[in-house]
Protein backbone atom coordinates (compact mmCIF):
# COMPACT_ATOMS: atom_id res chain seq x y z
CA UNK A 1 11.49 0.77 38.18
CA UNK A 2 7.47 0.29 37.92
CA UNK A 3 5.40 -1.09 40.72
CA UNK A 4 1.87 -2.40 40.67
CA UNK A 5 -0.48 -0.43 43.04
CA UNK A 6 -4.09 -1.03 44.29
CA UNK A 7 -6.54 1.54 45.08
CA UNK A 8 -10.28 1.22 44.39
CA UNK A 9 -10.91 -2.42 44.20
CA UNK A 10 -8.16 -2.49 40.83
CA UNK A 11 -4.42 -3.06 39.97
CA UNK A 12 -2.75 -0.36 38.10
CA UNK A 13 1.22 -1.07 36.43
CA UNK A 14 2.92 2.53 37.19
CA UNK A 15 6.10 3.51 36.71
CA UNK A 16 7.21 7.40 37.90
CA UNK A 17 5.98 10.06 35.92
CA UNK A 18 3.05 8.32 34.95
CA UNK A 19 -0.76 9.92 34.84
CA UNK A 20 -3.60 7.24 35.89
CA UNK A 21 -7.14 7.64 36.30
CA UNK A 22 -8.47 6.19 39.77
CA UNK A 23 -11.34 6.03 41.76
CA UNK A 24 -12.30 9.33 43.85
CA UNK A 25 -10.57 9.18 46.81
CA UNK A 26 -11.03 11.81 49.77
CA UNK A 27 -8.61 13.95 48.53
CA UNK A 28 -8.17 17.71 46.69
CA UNK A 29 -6.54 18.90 43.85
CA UNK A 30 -2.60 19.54 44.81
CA UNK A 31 -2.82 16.69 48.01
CA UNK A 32 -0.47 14.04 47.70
CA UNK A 33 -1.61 10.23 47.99
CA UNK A 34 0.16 6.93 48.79
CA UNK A 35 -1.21 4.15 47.45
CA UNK A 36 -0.73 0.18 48.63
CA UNK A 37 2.27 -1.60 46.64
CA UNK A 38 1.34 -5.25 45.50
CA UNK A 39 4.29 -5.94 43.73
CA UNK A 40 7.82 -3.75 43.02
CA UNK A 41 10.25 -4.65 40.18
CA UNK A 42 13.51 -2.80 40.20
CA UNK A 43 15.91 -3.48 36.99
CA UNK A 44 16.79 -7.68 37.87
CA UNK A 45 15.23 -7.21 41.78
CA UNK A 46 11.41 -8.21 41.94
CA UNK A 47 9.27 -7.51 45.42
CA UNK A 48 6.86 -9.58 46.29
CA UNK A 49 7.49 -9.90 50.33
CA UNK A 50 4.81 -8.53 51.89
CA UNK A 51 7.30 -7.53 54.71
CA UNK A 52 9.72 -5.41 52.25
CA UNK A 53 6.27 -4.07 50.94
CA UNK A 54 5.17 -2.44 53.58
CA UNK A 55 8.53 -0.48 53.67
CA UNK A 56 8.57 0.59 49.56
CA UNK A 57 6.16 3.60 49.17
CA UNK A 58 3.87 4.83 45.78
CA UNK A 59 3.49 8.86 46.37
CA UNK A 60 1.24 10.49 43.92
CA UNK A 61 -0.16 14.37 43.55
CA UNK A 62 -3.84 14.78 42.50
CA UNK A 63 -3.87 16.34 39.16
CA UNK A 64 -7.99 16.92 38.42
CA UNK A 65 -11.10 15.35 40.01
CA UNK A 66 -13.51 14.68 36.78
CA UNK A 67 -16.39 13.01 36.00
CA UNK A 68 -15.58 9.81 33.47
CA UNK A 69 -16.92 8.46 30.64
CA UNK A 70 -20.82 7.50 29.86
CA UNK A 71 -21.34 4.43 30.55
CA UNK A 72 -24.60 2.68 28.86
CA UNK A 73 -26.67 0.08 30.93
CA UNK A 74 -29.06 -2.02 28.33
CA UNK A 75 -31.34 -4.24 30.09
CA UNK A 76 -33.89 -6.57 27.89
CA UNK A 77 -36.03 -9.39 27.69
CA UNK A 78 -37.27 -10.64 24.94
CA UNK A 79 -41.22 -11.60 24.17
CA UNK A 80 -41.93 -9.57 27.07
CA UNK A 81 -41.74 -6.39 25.75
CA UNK A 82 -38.95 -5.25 28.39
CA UNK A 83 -36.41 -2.52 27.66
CA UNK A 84 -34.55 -0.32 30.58
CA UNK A 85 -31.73 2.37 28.95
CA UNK A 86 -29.66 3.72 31.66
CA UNK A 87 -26.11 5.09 32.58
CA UNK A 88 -23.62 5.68 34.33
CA UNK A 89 -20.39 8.35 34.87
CA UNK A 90 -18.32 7.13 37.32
CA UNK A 91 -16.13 10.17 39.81
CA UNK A 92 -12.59 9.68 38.96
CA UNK A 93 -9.28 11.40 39.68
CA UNK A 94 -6.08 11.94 37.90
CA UNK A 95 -2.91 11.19 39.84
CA UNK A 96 0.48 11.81 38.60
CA UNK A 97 3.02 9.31 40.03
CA UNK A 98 5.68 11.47 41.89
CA UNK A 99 7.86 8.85 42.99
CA UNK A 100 8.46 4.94 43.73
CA UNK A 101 10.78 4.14 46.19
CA UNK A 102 11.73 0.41 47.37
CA UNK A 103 13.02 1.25 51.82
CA UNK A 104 11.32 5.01 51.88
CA UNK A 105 9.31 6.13 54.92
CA UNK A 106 5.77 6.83 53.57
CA UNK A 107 5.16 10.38 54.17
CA UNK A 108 2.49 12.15 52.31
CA UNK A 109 1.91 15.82 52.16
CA UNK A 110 -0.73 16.38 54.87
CA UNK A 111 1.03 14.56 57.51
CA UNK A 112 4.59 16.95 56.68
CA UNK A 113 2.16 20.21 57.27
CA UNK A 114 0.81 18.69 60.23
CA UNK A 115 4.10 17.96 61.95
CA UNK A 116 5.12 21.69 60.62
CA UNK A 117 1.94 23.29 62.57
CA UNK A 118 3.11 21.38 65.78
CA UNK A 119 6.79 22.12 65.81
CA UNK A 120 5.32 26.23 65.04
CA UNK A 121 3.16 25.63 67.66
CA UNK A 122 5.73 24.74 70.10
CA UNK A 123 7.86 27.42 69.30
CA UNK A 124 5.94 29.92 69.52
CA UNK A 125 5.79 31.75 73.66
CA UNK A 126 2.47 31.42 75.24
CA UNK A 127 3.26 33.57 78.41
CA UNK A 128 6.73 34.31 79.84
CA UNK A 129 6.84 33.81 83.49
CA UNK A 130 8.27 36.93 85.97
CA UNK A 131 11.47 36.15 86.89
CA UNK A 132 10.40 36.32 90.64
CA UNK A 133 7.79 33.78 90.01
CA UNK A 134 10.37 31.14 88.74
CA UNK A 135 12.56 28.67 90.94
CA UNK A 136 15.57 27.86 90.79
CA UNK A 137 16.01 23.61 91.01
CA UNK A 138 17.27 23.37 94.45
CA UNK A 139 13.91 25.07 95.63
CA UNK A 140 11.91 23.05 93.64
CA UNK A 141 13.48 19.50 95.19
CA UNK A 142 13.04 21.62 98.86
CA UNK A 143 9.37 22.37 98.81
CA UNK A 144 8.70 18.88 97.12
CA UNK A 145 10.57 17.41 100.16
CA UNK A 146 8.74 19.25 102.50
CA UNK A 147 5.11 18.40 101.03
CA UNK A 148 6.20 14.84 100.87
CA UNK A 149 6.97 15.43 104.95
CA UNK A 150 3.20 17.26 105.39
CA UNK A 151 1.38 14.47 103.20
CA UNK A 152 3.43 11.41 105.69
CA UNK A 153 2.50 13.88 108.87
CA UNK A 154 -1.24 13.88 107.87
CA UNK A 155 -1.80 10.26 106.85
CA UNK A 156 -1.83 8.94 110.01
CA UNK A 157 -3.93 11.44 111.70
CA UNK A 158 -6.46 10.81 109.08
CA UNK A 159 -6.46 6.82 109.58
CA UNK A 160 -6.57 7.42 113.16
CA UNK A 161 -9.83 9.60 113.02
CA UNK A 162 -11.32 7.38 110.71
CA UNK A 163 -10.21 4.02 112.85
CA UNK A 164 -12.38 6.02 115.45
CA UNK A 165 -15.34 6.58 113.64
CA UNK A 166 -15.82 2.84 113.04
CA UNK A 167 -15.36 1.89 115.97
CA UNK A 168 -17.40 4.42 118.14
CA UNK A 169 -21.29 3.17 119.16
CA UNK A 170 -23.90 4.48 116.83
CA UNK A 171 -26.17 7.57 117.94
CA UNK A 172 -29.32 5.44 119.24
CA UNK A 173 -27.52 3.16 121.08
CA UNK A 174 -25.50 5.86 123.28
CA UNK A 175 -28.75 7.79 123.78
CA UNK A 176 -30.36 4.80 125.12
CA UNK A 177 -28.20 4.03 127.84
C-alpha cells in the first residue's frame, strides 16, 4: 500500500516505513503528524474519491528537525557589470511514516494525551460533599416544586405593582392640584 501525501506546497509517494524530508511544520521531535492524502493505492484498489479520502489517514512521527542543504542564488547581467551570490538553507524535518490506513479515524498523538488529561481530570475528587449536606431525589423534586409555587406566587404581585406605577399621576401634577 503507498499513498501520495501533501504537506508544504509538494506531493510526496510514501509507503509505511518510509523516512521523507518535509517542510518544518509546528511540531517537536517524538510528535506524531497526519498529513492530507491525495491519492491511496491498495494492491488492485486505487483512491481517488475525495469522500473515501477524507476517511484514509497518513500518521507520521518526527524523527529530527535540521537545517537542509545550501542552496546557491546566482543573479547576473551581463555588460552591466552586475553579480549578486547568495543562499539559501531551507528548515526541514524528517518524518518516518508510521502507518497508512484506507477507513481509520485520524488520531494523532497530541489529541490521545489530551483526551487522557480530561478523562484524569474527571476522575480525580475535587471535594466530597457531607453526607448531611446531600439530598436524596425525592427532596430535590420537593423544594424545586415548591420554588416553582413561590416564583408563580410572586409574578403577579410584581406585574401588579408595576401596572400601578404606570398608571399613577406623575409628582408635579399631584402637587399642583
Amino acid at each position: 500500500m503507498y499513498a501520495i501525501i501533501a504537506t508544504g506546497g509538494k506531493q510526496y509517494k510514501v509507503a509505511e516505513g518510509d523516512i521523507i524530508d518535509v517542510e518544518l511544520l509546528p511540531a517537536e521531535v517524538g510528535d506524531t503528524l497526519d498529513f492530507d492524502i491525495i491519492f491511496l493505492a491498495d494492491g488492485d484498489k486505487i483512491i481517488t474519491d475525495a469522500d473515501k479520502l477524507s476517511k484514509a489517514s497518513c500518521a507520521g512521527e518526527v524523527i529530527e528537525q535540521f537545517k537542509g542543504d545550501k542552496q546557491l542564488v546566482f543573479k547576473f547581467k551581463k555588460r552591466k557589470r552586475y553579480k549578486v551570490l547568495r543562499g539559501h538553507r531551507q528548515n526541514l524535518m524528517k518524518v518516518k511514516i508510521t502507518s497508512i490506513a484506507a477507513t481509520a479515524a485520524r488520531a494523532t498523538k497530541a489529541v490521545a494525551e489530551k483526551t487522557a488529561t480530561e478523562d484524569a481530570a474527571e476522575k480525580t475528587p475535587t471535594t466530597k460533599k457531607a453526607p448531611a449536606a446531600r439530598k436524596t431525589a425525592t427532596a430535590a423534586v420537593q423544594d424545586k416544586s415548591a420554588s416553582e409555587e413561590t416564583a408563580v406566587k410572586a409574578t403577579p404581585a410584581k406585574t401588579a405593582k408595576s401596572s400601578a406605577k404606570k398608571t399613577a399621576a406623575p409628582a408635579d401634577e399631584v402637587s399642583a392640584e
